[in-house]
N, C-alpha and C. Protein backbone atom coordinates (compact mmCIF):
# COMPACT_ATOMS: atom_id res chain seq x y z
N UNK A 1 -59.09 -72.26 -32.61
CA UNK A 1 -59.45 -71.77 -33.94
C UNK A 1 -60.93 -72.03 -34.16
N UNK A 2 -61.81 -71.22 -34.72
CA UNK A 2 -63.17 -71.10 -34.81
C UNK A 2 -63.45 -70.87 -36.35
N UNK A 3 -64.22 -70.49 -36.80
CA UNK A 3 -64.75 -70.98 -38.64
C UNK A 3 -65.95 -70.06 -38.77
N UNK A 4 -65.76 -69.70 -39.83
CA UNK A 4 -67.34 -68.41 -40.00
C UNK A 4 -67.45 -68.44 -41.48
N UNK A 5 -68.76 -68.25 -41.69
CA UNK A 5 -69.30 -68.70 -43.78
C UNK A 5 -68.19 -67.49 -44.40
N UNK A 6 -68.37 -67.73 -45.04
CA UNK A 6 -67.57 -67.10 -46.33
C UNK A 6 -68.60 -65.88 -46.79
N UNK A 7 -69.99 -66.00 -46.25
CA UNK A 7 -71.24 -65.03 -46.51
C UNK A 7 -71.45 -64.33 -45.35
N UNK A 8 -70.93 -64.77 -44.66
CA UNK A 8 -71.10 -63.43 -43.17
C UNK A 8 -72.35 -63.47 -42.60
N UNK A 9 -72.93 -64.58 -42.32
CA UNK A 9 -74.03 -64.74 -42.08
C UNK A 9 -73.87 -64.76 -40.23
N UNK A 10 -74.26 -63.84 -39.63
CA UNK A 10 -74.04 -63.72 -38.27
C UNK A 10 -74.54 -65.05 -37.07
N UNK A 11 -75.24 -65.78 -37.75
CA UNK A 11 -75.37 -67.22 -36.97
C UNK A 11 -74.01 -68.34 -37.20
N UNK A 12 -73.49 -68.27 -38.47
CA UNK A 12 -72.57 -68.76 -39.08
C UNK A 12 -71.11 -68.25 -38.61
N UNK A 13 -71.13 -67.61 -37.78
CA UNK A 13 -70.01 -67.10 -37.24
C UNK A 13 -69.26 -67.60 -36.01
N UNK A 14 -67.96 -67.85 -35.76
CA UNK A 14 -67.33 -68.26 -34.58
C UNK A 14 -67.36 -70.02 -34.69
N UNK A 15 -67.63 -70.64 -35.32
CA UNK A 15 -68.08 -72.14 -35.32
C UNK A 15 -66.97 -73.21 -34.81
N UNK A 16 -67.46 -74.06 -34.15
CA UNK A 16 -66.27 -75.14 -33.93
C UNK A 16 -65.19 -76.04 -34.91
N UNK A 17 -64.79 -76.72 -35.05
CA UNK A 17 -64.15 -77.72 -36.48
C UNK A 17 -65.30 -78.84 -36.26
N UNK A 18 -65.15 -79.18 -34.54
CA UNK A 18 -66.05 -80.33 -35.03
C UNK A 18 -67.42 -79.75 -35.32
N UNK A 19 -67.81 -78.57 -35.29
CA UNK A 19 -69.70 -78.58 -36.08
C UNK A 19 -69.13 -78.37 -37.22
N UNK A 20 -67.85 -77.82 -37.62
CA UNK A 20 -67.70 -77.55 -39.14
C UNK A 20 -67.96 -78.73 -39.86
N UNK A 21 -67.15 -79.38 -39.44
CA UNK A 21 -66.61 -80.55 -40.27
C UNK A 21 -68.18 -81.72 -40.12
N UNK A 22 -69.56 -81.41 -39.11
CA UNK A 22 -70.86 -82.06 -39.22
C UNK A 22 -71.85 -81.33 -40.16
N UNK A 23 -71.46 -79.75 -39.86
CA UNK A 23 -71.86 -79.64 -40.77
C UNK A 23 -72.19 -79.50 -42.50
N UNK A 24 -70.63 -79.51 -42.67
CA UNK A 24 -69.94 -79.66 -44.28
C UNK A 24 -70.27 -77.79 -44.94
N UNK A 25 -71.19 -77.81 -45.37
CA UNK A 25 -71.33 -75.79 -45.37
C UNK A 25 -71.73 -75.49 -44.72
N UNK A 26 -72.03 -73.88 -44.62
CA UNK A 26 -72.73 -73.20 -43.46
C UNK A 26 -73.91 -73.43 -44.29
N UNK A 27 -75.09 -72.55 -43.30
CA UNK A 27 -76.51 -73.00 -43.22
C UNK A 27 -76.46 -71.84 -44.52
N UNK A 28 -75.87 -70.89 -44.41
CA UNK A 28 -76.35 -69.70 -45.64
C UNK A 28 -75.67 -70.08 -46.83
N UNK A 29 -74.93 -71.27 -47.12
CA UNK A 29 -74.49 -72.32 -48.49
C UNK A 29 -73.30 -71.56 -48.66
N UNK A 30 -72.58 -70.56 -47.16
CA UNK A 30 -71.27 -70.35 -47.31
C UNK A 30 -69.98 -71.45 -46.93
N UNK A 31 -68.85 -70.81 -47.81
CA UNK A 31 -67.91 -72.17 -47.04
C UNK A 31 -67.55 -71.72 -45.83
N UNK A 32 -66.87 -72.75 -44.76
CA UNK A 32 -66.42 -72.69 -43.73
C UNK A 32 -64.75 -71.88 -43.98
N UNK A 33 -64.40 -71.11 -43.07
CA UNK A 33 -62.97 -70.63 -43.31
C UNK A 33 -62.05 -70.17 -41.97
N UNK A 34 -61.63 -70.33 -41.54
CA UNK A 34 -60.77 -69.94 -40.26
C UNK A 34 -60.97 -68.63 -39.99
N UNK A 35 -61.01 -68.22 -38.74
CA UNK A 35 -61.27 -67.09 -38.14
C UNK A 35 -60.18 -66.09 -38.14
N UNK A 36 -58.97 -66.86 -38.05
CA UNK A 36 -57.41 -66.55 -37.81
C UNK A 36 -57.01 -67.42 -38.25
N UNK A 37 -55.26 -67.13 -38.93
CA UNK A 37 -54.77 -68.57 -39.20
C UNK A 37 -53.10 -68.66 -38.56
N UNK A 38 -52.65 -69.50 -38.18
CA UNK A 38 -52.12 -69.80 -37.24
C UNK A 38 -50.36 -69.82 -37.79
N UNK A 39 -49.52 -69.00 -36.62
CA UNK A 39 -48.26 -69.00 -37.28
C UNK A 39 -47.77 -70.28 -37.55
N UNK A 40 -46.87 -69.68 -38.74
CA UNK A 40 -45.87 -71.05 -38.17
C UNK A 40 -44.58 -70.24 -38.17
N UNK A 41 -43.73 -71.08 -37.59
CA UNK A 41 -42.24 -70.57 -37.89
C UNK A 41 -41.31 -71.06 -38.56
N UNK A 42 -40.17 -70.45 -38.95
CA UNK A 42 -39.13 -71.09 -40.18
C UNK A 42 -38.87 -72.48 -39.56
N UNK A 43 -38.25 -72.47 -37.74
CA UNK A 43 -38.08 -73.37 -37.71
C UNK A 43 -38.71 -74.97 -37.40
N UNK A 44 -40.15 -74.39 -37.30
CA UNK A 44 -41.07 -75.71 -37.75
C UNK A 44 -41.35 -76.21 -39.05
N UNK A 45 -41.13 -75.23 -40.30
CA UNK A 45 -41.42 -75.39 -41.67
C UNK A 45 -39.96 -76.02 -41.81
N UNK A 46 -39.03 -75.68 -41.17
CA UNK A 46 -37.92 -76.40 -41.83
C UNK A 46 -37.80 -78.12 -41.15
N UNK A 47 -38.60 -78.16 -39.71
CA UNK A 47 -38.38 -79.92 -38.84
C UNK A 47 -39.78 -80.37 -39.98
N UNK A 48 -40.16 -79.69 -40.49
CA UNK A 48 -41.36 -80.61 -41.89
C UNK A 48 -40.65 -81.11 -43.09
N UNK A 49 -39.84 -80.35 -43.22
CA UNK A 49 -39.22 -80.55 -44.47
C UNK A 49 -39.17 -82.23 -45.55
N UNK A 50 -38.46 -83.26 -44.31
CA UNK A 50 -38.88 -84.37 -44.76
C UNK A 50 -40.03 -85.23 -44.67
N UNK A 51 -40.49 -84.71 -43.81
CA UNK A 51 -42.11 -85.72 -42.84
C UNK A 51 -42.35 -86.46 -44.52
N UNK A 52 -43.29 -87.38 -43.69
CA UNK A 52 -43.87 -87.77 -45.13
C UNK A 52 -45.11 -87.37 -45.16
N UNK A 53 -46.03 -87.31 -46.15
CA UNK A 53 -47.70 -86.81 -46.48
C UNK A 53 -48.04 -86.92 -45.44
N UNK A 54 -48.36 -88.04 -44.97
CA UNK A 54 -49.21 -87.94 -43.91
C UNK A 54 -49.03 -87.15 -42.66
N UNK A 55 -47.65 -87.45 -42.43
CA UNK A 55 -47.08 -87.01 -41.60
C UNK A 55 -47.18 -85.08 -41.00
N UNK A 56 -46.85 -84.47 -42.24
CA UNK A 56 -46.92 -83.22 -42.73
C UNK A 56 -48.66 -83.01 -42.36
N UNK A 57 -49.44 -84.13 -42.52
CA UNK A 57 -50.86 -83.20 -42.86
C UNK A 57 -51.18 -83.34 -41.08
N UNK A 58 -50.93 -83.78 -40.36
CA UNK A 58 -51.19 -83.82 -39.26
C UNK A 58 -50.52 -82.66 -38.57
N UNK A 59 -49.31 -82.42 -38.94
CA UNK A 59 -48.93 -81.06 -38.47
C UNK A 59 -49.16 -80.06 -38.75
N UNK A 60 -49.95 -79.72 -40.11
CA UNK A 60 -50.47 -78.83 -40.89
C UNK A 60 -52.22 -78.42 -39.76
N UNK A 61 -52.95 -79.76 -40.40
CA UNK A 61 -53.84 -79.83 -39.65
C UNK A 61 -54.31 -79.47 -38.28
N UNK A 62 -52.92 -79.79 -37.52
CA UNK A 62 -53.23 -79.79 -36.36
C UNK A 62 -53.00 -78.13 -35.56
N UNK A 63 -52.70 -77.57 -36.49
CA UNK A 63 -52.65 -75.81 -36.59
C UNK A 63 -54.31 -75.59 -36.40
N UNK A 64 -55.19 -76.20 -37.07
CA UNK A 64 -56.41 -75.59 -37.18
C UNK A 64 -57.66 -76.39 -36.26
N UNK A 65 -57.11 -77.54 -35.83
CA UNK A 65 -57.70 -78.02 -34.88
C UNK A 65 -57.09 -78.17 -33.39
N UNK A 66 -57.89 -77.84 -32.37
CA UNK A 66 -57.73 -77.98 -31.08
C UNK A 66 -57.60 -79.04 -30.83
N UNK A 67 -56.57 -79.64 -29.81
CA UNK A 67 -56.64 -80.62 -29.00
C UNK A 67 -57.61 -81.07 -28.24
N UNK A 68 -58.43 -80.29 -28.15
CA UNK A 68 -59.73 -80.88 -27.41
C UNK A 68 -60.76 -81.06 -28.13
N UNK A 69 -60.44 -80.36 -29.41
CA UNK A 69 -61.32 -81.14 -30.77
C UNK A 69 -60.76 -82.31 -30.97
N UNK A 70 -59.87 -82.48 -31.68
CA UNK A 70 -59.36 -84.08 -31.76
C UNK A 70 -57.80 -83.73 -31.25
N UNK A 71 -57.74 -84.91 -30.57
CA UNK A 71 -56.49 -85.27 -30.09
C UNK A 71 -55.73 -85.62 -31.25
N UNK A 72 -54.46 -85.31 -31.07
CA UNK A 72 -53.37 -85.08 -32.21
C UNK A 72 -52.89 -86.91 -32.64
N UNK A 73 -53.16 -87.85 -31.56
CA UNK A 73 -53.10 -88.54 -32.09
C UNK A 73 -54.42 -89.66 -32.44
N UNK A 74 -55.22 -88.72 -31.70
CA UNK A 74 -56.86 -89.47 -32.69
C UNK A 74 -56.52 -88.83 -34.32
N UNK A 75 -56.27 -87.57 -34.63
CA UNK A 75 -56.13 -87.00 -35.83
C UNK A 75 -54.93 -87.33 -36.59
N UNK A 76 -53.58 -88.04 -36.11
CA UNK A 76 -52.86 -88.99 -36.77
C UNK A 76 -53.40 -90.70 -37.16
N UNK A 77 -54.01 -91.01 -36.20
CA UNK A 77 -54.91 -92.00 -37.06
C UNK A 77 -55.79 -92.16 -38.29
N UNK A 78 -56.89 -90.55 -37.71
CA UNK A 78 -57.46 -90.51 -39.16
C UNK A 78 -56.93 -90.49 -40.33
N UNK A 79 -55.80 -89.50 -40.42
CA UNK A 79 -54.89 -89.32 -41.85
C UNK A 79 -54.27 -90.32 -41.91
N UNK A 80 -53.93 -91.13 -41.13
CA UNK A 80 -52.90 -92.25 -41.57
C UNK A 80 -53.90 -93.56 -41.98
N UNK A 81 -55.12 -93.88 -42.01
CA UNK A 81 -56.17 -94.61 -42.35
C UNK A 81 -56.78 -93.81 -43.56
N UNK A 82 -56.75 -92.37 -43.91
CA UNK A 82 -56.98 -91.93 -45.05
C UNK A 82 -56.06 -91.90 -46.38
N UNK A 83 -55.40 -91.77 -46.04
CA UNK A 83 -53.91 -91.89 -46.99
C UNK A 83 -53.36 -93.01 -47.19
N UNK A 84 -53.83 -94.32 -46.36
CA UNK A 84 -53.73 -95.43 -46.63
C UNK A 84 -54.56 -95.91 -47.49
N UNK A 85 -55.86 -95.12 -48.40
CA UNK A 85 -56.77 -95.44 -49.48
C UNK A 85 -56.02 -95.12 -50.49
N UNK A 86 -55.15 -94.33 -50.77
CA UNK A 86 -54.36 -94.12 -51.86
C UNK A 86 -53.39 -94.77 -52.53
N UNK A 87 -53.34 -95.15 -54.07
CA UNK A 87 -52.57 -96.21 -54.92
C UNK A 87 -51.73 -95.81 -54.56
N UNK A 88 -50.89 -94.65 -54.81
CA UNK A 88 -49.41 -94.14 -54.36
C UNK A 88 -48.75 -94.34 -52.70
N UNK A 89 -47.84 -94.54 -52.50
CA UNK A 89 -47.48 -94.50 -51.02
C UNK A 89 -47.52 -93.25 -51.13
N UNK A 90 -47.13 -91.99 -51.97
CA UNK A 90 -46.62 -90.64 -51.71
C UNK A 90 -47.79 -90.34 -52.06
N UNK A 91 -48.82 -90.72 -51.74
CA UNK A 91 -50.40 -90.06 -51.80
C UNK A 91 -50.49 -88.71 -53.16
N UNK A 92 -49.47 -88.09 -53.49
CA UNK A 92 -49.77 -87.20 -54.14
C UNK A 92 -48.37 -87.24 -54.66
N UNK A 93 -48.23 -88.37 -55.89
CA UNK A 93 -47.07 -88.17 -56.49
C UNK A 93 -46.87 -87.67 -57.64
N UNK A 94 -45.34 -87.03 -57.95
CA UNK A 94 -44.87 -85.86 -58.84
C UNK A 94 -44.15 -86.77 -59.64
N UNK A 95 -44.59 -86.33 -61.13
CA UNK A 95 -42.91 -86.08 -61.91
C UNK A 95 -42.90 -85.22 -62.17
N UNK A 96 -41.34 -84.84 -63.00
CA UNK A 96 -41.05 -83.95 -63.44
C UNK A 96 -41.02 -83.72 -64.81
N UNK A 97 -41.37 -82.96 -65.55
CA UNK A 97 -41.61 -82.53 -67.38
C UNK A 97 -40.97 -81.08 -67.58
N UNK A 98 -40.27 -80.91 -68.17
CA UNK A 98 -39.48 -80.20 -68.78
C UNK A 98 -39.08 -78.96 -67.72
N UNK A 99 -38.61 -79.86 -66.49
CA UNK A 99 -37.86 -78.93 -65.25
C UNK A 99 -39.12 -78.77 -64.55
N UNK A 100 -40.16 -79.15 -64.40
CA UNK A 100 -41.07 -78.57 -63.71
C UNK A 100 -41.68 -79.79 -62.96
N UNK A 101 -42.00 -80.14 -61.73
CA UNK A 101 -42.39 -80.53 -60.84
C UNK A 101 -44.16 -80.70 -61.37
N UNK A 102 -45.11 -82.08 -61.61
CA UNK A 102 -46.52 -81.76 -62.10
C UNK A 102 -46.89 -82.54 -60.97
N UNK A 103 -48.00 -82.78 -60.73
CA UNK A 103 -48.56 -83.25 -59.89
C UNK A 103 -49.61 -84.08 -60.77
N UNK A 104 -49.56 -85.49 -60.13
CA UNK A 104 -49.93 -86.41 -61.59
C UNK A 104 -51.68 -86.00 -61.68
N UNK A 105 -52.32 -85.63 -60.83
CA UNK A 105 -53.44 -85.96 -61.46
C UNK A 105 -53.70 -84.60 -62.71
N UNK A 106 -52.61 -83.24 -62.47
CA UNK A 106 -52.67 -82.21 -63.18
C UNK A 106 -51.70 -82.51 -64.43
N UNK A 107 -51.09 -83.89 -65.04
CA UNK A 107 -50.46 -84.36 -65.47
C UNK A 107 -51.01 -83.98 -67.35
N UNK A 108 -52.14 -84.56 -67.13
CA UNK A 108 -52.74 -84.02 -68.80
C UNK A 108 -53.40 -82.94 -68.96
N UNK A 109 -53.70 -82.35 -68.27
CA UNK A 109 -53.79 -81.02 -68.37
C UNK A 109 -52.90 -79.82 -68.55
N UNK A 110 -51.45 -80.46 -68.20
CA UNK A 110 -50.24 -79.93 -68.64
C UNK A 110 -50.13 -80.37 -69.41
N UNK A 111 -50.43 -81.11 -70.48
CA UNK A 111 -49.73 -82.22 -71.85
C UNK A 111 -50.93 -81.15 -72.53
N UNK A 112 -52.36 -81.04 -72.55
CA UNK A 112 -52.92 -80.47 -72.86
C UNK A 112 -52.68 -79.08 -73.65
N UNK A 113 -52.45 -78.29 -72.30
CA UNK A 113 -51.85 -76.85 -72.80
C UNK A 113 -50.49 -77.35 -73.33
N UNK A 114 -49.71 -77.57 -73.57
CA UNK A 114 -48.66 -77.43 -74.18
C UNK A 114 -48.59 -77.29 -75.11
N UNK A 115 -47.42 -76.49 -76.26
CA UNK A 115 -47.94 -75.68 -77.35
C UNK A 115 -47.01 -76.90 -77.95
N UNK A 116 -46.65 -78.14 -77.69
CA UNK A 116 -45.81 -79.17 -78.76
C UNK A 116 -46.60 -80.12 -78.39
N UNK A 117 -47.61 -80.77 -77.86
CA UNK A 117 -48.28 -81.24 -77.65
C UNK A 117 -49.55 -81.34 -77.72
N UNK A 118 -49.73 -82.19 -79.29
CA UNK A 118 -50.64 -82.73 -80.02
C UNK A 118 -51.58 -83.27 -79.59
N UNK A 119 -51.32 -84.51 -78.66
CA UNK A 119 -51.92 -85.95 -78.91
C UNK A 119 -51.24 -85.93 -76.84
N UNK A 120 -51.93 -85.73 -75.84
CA UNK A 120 -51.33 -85.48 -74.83
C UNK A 120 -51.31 -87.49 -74.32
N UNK A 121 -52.23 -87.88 -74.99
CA UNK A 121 -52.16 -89.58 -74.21
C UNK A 121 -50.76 -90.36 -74.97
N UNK A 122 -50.55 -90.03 -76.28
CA UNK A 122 -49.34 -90.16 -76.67
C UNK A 122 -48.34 -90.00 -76.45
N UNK A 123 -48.24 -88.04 -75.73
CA UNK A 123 -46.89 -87.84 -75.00
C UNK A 123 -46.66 -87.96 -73.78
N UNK A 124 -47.56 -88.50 -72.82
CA UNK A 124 -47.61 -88.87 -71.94
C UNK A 124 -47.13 -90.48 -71.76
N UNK A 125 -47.48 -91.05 -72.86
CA UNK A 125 -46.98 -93.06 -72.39
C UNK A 125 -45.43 -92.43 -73.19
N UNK A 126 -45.20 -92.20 -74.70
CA UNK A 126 -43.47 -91.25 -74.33
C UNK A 126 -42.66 -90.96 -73.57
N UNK A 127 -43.46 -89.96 -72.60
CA UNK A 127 -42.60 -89.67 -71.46
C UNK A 127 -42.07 -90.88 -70.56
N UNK A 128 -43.52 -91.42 -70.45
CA UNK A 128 -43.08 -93.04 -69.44
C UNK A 128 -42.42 -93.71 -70.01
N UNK A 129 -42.16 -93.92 -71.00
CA UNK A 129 -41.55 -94.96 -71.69
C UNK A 129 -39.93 -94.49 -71.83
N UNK A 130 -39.74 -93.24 -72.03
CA UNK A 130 -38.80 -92.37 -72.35
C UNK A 130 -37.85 -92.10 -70.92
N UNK A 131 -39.01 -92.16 -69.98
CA UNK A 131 -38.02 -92.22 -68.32
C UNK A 131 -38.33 -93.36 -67.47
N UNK A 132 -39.20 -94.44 -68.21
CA UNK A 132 -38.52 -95.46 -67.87
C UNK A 132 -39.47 -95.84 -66.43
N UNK A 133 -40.69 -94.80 -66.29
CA UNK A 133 -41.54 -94.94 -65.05
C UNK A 133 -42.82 -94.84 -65.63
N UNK A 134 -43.54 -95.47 -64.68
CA UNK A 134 -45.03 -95.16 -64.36
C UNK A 134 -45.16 -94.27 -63.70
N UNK A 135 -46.34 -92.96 -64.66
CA UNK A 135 -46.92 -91.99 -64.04
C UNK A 135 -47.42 -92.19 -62.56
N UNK A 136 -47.87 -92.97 -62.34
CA UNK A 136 -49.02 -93.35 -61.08
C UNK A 136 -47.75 -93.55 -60.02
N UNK A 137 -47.02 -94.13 -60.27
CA UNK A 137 -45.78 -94.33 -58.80
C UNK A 137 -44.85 -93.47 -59.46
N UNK A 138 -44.29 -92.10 -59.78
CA UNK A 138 -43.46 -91.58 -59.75
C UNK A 138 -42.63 -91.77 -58.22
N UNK A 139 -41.37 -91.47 -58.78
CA UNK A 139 -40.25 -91.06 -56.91
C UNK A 139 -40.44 -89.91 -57.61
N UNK A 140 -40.03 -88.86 -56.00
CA UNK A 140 -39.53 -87.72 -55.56
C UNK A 140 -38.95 -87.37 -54.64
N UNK A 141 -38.30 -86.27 -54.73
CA UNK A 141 -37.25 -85.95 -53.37
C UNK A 141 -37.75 -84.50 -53.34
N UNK A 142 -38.57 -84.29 -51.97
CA UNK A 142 -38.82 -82.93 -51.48
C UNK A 142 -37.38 -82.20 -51.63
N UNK A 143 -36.34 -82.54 -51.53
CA UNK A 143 -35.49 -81.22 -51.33
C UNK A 143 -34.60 -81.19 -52.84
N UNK A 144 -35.51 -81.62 -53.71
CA UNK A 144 -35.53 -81.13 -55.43
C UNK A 144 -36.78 -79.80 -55.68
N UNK A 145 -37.52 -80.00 -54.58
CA UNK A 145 -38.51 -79.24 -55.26
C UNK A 145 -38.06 -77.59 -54.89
């Protein structure tokens, strides 16, 4: 898999992950984007199903990087040393508000828009108080979502 600006800048074209990822944008202040993007099949989306975060991003990931860019388990280290910076074990944990699955950091911004929702820091310690959890460590079960 190779990477080209988002501006079509013909030097910027064909690029490696690892110059992507040294160089952070392209030189013409386009983003980097995959050249092609890589199948998957039902029955790999379904052996993901439980992985955990990290787990999942390495298999995700490892769609767009070569093995001879990083080895799959040099690139399970990184994510598993990155995701180990995160308060949550579930790196990206959910509750749920009125049937709907939020994703906490999009948490008041849903309290926000809501058309019964006044005072969103109010209905937000409510809710916690009301189910009995902390926003920040919600549980979840992928095969609710």
């Amino acid at each position: 898999v190779t990477y080209s600006s988002t501006r079509g800048c013909s030097t910027q074209k064909h690029i490696s992950f690892r110059d992507v990822v040294m160089r952070g944008l392209a030189h013409d202040r386009g983003l980097f984007v995959p050249d092609s993007f890589p199948t998957v099949t039902l029955d790999e989306i379904e052996s993901w199903r439980f992985l955990s975060y990290s787990d999942l991003a390495v298999e995700v990931i490892s769609k767009y990087v070569m093995e001879d860019q990083i080895p799959k388990e040099t690139l399970r280290d990184i994510v598993s040393r990155s995701c180990a910076a995160f308060r949550s074990d579930e790196v990206t944990p959910l509750v749920e508000i009125d049937g709907h699955w939020v994703l906490v950091s999009f948490m008041i911004l849903y309290l926000l828009r809501s058309d019964r929702c006044s005072n969103p820091a109010k209905s937000l310690t409510s809710y916690n108080n009301n189910n009995n959890r902390n926003y920040s460590t919600a549980q979840h079960s992928r095969s609710k979502m």
